[in-house]
Protein backbone atom coordinates (compact mmCIF):
# COMPACT_ATOMS: atom_id res chain seq x y z
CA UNK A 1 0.00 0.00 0.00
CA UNK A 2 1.13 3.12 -0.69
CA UNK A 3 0.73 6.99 1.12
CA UNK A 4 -1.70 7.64 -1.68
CA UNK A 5 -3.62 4.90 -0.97
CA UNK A 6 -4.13 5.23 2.51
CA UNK A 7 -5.57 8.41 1.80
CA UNK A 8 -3.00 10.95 3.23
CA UNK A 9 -3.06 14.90 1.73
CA UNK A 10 -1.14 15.14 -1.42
CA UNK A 11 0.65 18.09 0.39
CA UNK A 12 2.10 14.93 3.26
CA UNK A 13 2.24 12.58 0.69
CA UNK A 14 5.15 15.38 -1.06
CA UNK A 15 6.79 16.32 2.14
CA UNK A 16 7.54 12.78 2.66
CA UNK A 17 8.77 12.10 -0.77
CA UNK A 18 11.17 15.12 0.43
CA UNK A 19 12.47 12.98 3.03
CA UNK A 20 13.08 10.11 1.05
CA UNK A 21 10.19 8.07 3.01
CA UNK A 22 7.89 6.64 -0.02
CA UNK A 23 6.61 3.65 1.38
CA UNK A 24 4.64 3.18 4.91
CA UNK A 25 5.58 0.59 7.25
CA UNK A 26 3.24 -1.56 8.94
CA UNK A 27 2.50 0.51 12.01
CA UNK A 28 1.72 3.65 9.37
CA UNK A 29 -0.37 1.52 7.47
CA UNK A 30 -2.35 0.50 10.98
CA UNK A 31 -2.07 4.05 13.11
CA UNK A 32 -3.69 6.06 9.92
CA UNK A 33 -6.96 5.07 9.71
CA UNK A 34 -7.51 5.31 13.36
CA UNK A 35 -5.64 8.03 14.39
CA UNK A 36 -7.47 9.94 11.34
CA UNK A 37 -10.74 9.29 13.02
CA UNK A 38 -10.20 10.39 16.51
CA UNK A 39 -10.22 7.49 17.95
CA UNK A 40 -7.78 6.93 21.33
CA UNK A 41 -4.65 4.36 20.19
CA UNK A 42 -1.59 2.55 21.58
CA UNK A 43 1.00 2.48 18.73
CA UNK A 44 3.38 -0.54 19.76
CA UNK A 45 5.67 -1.57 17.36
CA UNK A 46 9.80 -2.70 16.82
CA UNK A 47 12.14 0.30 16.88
CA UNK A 48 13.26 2.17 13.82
CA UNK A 49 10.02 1.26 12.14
CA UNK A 50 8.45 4.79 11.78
CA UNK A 51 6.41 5.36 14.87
CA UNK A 52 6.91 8.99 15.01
CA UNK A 53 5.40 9.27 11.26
CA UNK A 54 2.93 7.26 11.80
CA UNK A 55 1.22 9.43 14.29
CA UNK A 56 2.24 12.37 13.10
CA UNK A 57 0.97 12.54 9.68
CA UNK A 58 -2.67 11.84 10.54
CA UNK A 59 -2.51 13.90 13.43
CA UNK A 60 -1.60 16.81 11.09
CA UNK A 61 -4.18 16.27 8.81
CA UNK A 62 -6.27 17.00 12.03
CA UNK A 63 -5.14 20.53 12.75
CA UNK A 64 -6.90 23.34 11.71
CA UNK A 65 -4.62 25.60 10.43
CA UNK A 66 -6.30 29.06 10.30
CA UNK A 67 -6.89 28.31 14.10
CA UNK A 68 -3.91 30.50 16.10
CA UNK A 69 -4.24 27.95 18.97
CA UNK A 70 -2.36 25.32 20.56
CA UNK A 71 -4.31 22.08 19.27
CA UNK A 72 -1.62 19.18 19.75
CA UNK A 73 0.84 18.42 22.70
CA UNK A 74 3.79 15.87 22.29
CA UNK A 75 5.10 14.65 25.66
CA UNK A 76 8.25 12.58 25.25
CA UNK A 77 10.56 11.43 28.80
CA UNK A 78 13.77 13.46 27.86
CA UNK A 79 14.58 16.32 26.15
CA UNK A 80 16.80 14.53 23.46
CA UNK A 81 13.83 13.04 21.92
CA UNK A 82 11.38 16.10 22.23
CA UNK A 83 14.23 17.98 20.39
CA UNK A 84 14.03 15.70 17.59
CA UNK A 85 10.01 15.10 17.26
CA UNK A 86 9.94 18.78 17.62
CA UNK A 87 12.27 19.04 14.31
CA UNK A 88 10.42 16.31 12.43
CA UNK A 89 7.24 18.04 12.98
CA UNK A 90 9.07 21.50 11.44
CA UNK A 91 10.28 19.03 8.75
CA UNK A 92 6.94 17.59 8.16
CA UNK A 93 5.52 21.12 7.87
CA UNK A 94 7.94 22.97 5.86
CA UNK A 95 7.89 19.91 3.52
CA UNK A 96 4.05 20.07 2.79
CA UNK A 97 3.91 23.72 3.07
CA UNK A 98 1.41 23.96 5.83
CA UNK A 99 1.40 27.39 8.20
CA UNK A 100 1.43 24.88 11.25
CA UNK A 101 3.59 26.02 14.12
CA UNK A 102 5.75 24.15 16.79
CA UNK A 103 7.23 25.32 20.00
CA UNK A 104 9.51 22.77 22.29
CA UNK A 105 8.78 23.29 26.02
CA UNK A 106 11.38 21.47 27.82
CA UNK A 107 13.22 22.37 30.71
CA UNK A 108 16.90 23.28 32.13
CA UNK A 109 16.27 26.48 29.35
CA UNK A 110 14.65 29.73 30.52
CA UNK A 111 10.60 29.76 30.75
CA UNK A 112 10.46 33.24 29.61
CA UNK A 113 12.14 33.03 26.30
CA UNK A 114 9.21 29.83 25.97
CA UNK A 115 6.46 32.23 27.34
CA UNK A 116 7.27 35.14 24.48
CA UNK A 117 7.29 32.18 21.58
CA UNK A 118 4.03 31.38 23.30
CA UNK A 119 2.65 34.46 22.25
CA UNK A 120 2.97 33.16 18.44
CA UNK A 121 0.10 30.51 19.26
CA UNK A 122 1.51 27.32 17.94
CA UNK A 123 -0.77 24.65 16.88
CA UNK A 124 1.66 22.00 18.27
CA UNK A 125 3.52 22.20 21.21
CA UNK A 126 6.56 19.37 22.27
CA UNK A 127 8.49 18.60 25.32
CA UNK A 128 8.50 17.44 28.78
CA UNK A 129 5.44 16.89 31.11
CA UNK A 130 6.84 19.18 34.13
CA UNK A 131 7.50 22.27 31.83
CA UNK A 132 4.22 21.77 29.66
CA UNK A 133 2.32 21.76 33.20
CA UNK A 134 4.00 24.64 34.68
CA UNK A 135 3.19 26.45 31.61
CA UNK A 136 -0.61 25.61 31.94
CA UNK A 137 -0.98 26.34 35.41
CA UNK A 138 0.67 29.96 34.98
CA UNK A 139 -1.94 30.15 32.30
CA UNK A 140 0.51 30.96 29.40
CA UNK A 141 -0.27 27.78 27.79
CA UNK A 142 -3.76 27.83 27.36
CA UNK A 143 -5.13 24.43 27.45
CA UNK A 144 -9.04 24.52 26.33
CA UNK A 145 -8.33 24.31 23.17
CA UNK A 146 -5.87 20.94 23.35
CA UNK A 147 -8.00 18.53 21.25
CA UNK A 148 -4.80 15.72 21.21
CA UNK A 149 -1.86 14.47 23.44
CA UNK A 150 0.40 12.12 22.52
CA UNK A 151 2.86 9.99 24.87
CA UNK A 152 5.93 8.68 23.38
CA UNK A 153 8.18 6.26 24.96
CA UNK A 154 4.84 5.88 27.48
CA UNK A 155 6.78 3.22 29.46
CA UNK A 156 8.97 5.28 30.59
CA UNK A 157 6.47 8.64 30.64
CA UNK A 158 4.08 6.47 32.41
CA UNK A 159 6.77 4.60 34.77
CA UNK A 160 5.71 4.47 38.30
CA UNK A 161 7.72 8.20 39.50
CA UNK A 162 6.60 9.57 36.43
CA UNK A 163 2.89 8.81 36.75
CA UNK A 164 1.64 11.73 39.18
CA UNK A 165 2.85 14.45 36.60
CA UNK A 166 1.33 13.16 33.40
CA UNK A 167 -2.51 13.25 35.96
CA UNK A 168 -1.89 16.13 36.79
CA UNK A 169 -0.76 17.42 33.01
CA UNK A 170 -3.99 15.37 31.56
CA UNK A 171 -6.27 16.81 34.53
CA UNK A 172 -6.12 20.36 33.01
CA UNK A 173 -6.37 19.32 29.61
CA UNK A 174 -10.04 19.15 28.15
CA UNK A 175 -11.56 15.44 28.93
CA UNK A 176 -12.54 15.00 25.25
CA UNK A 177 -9.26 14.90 23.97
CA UNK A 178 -7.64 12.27 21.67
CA UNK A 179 -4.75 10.14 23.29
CA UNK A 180 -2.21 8.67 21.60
CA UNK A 181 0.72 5.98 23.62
CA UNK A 182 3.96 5.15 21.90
CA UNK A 183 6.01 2.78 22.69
CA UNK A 184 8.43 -0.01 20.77
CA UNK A 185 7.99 -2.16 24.53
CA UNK A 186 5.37 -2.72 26.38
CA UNK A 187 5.25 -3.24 30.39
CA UNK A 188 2.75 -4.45 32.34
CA UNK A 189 2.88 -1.11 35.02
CA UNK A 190 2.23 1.44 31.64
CA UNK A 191 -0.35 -0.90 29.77
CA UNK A 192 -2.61 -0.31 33.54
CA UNK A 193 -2.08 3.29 33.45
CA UNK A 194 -3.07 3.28 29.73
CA UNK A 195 -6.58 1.86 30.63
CA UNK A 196 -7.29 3.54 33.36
CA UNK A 197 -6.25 7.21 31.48
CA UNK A 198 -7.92 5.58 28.07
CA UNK A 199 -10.28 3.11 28.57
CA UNK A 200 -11.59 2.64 24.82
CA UNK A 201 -7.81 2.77 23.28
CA UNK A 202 -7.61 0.76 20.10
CA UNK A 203 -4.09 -1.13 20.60
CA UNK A 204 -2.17 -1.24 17.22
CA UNK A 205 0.60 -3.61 17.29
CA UNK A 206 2.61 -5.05 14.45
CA UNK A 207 4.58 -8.30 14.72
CA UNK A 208 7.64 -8.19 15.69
CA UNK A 209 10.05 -8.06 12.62
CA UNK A 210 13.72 -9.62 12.77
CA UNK A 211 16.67 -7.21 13.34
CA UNK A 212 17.96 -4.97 10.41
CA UNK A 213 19.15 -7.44 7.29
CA UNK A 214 21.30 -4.73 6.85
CA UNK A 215 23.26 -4.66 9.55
CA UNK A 216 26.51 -6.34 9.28
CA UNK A 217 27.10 -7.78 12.98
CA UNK A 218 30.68 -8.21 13.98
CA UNK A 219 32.50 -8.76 17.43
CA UNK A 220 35.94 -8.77 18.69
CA UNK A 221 37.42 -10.34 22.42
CA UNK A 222 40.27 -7.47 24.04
CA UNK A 223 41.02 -6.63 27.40
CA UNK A 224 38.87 -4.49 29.60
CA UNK A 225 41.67 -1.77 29.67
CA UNK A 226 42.53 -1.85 26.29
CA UNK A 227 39.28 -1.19 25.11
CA UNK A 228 39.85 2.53 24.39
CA UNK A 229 42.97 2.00 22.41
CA UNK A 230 40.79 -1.08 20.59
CA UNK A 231 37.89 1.38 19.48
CA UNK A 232 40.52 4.14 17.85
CA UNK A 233 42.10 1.54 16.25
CA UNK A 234 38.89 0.53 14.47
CA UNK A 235 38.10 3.74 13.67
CA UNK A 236 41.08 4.25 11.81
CA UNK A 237 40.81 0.89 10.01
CA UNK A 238 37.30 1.08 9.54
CA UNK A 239 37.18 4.76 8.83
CA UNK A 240 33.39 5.39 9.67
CA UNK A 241 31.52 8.20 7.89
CA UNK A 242 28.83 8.60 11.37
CA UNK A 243 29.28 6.48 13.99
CA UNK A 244 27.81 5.81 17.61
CA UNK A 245 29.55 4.39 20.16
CA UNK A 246 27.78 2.99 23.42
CA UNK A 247 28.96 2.97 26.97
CA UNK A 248 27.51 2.35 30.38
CA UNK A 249 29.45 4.98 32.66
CA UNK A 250 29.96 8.48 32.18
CA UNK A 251 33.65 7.78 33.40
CA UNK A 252 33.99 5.57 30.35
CA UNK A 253 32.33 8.13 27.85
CA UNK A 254 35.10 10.96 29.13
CA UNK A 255 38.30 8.94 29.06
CA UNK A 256 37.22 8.06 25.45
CA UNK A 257 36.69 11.48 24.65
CA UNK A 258 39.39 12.82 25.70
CA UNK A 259 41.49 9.69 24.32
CA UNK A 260 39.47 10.50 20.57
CA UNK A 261 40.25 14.28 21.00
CA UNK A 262 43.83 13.77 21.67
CA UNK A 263 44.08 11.91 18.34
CA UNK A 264 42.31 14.77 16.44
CA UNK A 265 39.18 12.34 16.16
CA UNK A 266 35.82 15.12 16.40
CA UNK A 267 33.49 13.34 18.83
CA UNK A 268 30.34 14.18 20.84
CA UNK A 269 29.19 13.50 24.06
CA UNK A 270 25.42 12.56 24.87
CA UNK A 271 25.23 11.16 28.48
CA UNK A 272 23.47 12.43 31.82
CA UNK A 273 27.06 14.33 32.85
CA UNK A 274 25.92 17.16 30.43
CA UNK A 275 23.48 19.69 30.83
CA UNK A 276 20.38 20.29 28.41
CA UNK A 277 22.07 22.78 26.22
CA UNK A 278 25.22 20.62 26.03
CA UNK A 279 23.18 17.83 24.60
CA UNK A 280 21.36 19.35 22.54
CA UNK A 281 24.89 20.77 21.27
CA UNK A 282 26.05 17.70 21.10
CA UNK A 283 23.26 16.30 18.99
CA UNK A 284 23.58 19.23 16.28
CA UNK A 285 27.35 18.48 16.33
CA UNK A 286 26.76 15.15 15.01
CA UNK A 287 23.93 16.10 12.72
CA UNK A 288 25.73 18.38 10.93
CA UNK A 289 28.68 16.02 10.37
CA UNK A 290 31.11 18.87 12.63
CA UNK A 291 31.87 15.08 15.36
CA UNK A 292 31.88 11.99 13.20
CA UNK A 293 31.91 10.17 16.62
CA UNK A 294 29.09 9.98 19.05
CA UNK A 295 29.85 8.88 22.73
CA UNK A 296 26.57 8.01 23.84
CA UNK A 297 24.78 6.25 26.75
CA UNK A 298 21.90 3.89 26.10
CA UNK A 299 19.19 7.54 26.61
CA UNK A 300 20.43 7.71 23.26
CA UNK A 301 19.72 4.07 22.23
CA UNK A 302 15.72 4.91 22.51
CA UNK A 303 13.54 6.60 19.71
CA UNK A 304 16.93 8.76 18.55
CA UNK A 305 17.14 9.10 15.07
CA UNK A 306 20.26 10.32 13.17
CA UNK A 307 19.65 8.80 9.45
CA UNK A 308 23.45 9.16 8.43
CA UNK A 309 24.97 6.53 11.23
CA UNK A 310 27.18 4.14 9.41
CA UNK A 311 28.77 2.30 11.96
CA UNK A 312 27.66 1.26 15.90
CA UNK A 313 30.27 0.19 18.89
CA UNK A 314 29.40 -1.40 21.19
CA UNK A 315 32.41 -0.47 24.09
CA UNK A 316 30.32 -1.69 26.79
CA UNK A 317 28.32 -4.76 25.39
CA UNK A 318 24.51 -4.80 26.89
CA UNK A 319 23.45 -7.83 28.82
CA UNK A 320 20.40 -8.24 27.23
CA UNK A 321 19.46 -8.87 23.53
CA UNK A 322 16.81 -6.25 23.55
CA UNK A 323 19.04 -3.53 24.79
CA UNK A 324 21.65 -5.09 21.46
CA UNK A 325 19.16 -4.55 19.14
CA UNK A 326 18.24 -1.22 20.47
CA UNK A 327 21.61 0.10 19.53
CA UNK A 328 22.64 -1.46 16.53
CA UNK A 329 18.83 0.19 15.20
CA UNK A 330 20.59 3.04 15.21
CA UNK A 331 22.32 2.62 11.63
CA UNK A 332 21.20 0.86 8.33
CA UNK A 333 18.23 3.62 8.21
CA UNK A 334 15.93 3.79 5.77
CA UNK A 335 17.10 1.00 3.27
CA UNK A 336 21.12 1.73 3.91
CA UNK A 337 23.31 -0.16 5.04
CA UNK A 338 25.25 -0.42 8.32
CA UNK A 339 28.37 -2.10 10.74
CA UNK A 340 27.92 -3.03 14.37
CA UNK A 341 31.02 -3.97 16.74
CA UNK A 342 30.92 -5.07 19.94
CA UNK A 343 33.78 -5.33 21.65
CA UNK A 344 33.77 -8.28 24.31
CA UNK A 345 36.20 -9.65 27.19
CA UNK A 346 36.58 -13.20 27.96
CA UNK A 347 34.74 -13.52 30.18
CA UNK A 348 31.46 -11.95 28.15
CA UNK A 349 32.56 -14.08 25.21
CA UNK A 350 29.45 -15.70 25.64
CA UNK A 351 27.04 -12.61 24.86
CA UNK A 352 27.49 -12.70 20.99
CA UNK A 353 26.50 -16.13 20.77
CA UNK A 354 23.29 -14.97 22.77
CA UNK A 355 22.52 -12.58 20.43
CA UNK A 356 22.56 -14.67 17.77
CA UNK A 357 20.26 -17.44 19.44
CA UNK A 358 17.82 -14.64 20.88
CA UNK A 359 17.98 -12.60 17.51
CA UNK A 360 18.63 -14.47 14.78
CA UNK A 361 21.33 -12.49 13.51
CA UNK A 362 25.15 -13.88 13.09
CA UNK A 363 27.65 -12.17 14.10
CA UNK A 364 30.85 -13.00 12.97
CA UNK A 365 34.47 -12.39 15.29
CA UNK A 366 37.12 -10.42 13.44
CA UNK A 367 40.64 -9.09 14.92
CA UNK A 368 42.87 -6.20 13.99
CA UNK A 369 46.38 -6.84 12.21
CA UNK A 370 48.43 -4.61 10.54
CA UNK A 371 46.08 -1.32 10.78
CA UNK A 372 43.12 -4.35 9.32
CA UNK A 373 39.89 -5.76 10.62
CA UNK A 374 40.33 -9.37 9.68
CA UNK A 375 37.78 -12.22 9.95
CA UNK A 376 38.45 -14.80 12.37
C-alpha cells in the first residue's frame, strides 16, 4: 500500500517524498486510519520502524490551520527526543507547506524566552510533562483548546515516579481529547495506566520483525583496559563516515573522549554528565557532520534518530538482547546499510552467541592486524 492509498493529503504525501520516506511501514499503514478518526490508540511496534510518522501525519491532517491555537501536545521522557520530534514536525511542515507552528517546552532552558514564543500561538507544542504543566498552570499555555496528546516512549512517561505528573498534566487538559501511547515495549505497570487514562484505546501492534538485514554484525574479544585504544584503532581501520559508540558509565564516555580528541578524532558526548544545552549541542554536532563520533549512553539508544549513522560500537556490550538490538537500530536507516562492533572480554565471550540465538542475527568475530579488521 502506498501513502496515496491510505488516503494521506497530497501536500504529506510530497513532504515525505522530500524525506526520502515513499513507502509506509506496517505501524503507518495501521495508526492512519484510526488516528485519522479520533479514535484513542496505543501504537506498539519494533524500533526504527516509523512510529513517530505514523502518528504524526494523521494527526496533522487533524489541525486546523487558520486556528492560532495550541491544538496538539507531544510529551516525550527526555529532552533529546522532544528535540528531535519537535524538528520532524518543522520538517513535516515545511515539507508540505502547511502554516502549522511548533514550539519545544522542555526544561533546564529559561521559561520566559518559551512564554514570548508562546505568544505566536503554535498549533503543536513538544516537550517534557513538568514544563508543559507549569506552563498551563501559569496560564501561558492555554489548554481549552488541546483537542490531542500524545505519549511517546509511554513506558517510561508512564513509569511508576513519572505517573503523578502526566494526571496532573492530563487533569487540566479538556476530557474530550484524543490520546495517543507510543512505545516499541510494552510493560505491564504502563499498559494499567493506559486503561485507566484511556479506557476505549484501540491497541495497534505489528509483529515483531527480525533485526535490520542490513546490519553487518561483527564482534571482537580485548582486554577491559585496552578497550579505548581497541575502538581508535577501528576507527582508523574502519574509517566510519557517522558512527555511535555505546557505553555504560559516564567515566567511560570521558576517558574516550578525551582519548578520541587527543588523536584529532571530532566526537560528541550525549550522556546524563551534560546539561540540556550541552546535549542538545552535542546532537547538532553530530547532525551536521562537525563530530563523526558519538559517545553516547543507552538515553540515546531509545527513539533517537540520526539517518546518516554508518557504523555502531558497542564499548560496553549490553546484557540483554533487547538492549543489542536497540543500539545497533541506530544505523542501516531507511534501506542503507550499516556495521555493528561489539567489543567483548573473555569472560562476556558468551554474549554474541546470545545474540545470535535470541535474535537471529550472526555475528561473525574479526581481529585487527596490521592497521586491518580481519575475519576470524
Amino acid at each position: 500500500m502506498t501513502f496515496t492509498e491510505l488516503g494521506i493529503p497530497p501536500e504529506l504525501v510530497a513532504a515525505l517524498t522530500k524525506q526520502r520516506i515513499v513507502e509506509p511501514t506496517a505501524i503507518q499503514v495501521a495508526a492512519y486510519p484510526v488516528l485519522s478518526e479520533g479514535k484513542d490508540a496505543y501504537l506498539n511496534a519494533e524500533t526504527g520502524t516509523g512510529k513517530t510518522l505514523a502518528y504524526l501525519v494523521p494527526l496533522f491532517g487533524r489541525l486546523d490551520v487558520k486556528l492560532a491555537a495550541t491544538q496538539l501536545v507531544i510529551v516525550a521522557p527526555s529532552h533529546e527526543l522532544a528535540i528531535q520530534i519537535q524538528r520532524q514536525c518543522c520538517d513535516l511542515a515545511q515539507n508540505a507547506g502547511w502554516a502549522v507552528r511548533t514550539l519545544l517546552l522542555i526544561g533546564g532552558t529559561m521559561i520566559d524566552r518559551q512564554i514570548e514564543k508562546l505568544k505566536g500561538k503554535p498549533q503543536v507544542v513538544v516537550g517534557s510533562p513538568g514544563r508543559i504543566r507549569e506552563l498551563i498552570e501559569r496560564g501561558k499555555l492555554k489548554a481549552k483548546t488541546v483537542r490531542i496528546v500524545v505519549i511517546d516512549e509511554v513506558d517510561r512517561v508512564l513509569s511508576e515516579e513519572g505517573q503523578p505528573a502526566i494526571r496532573e498534566l492530563l487533569c487540566a487538559l479538556p476530557h474530550d481529547r484524543q490520546m495517543v501511547f507510543v512505545s516499541a515495549t510494552e510493560q505491564r505497570e504502563s499498559a494499567e495506566a493506559v486503561a485507566a487514562i484511556a479506557p476505549a484505546c484501540v491497541m495497534l501492534r505489528t509483529a515483531a520483525t527480525p533485526v535490520n538485514p542490513n546490519i553487518t554484525h561483527l564482534y571482537l574479544v580485548c582486554e577491559e583496559r585496552d578497550k579505548p585504544d581497541v575502538l581508535r584503532s577501528l576507527l582508523h581501520a574502519l574509517r566510519p563516515a557517522s558512527s555511535m559508540v555505546f557505553v555504560h558509565r559516564t567515566e567511560t564516555a570521558e576517558i574516550v573522549a578525551s582519548k578520541l580528541a587527543h588523536h584529532h578524532v571530532p566526537v560528541a558526548q550525549l550522556h546524563a554528565a551534560f546539561d540540556k544545552l550541552e546535549r542538545k549541542q552535542a546532537m547538532e554536532d553530530f547532525r551536521s557532520g562537525r563530530a563523526t563520533v558519538l559517545l553516547a549512553s543507552d538515553v540515546a539508544a531509545r527513539g533517537l534518530d540520526f539517518p546518516a549513522v554508518t557504523h555502531i560500537f558497542n564499548l560496553d556490550v549490553p546484557s540483554l538482547s533487547k538492549a543489542y538490538l536497540h543500539r545497533v537500530g541506530r544505523t542501516a536507516r531507511a534501506g542503507a546499510s550499516g556495521v555493528a562492533v561489539t567489543l567483548v572480554t573473555e569472560a562476556e565471550a558468551q554474549l554474541p552467541r546470545r545474540y545470535e540465538r535470541e535474535l537471529g542475527i550472526v555475528m561473525r568475530q574479526v581481529r585487527l592486524r596490521e592497521g586491518r579488521v580481519l575475519e576470524i
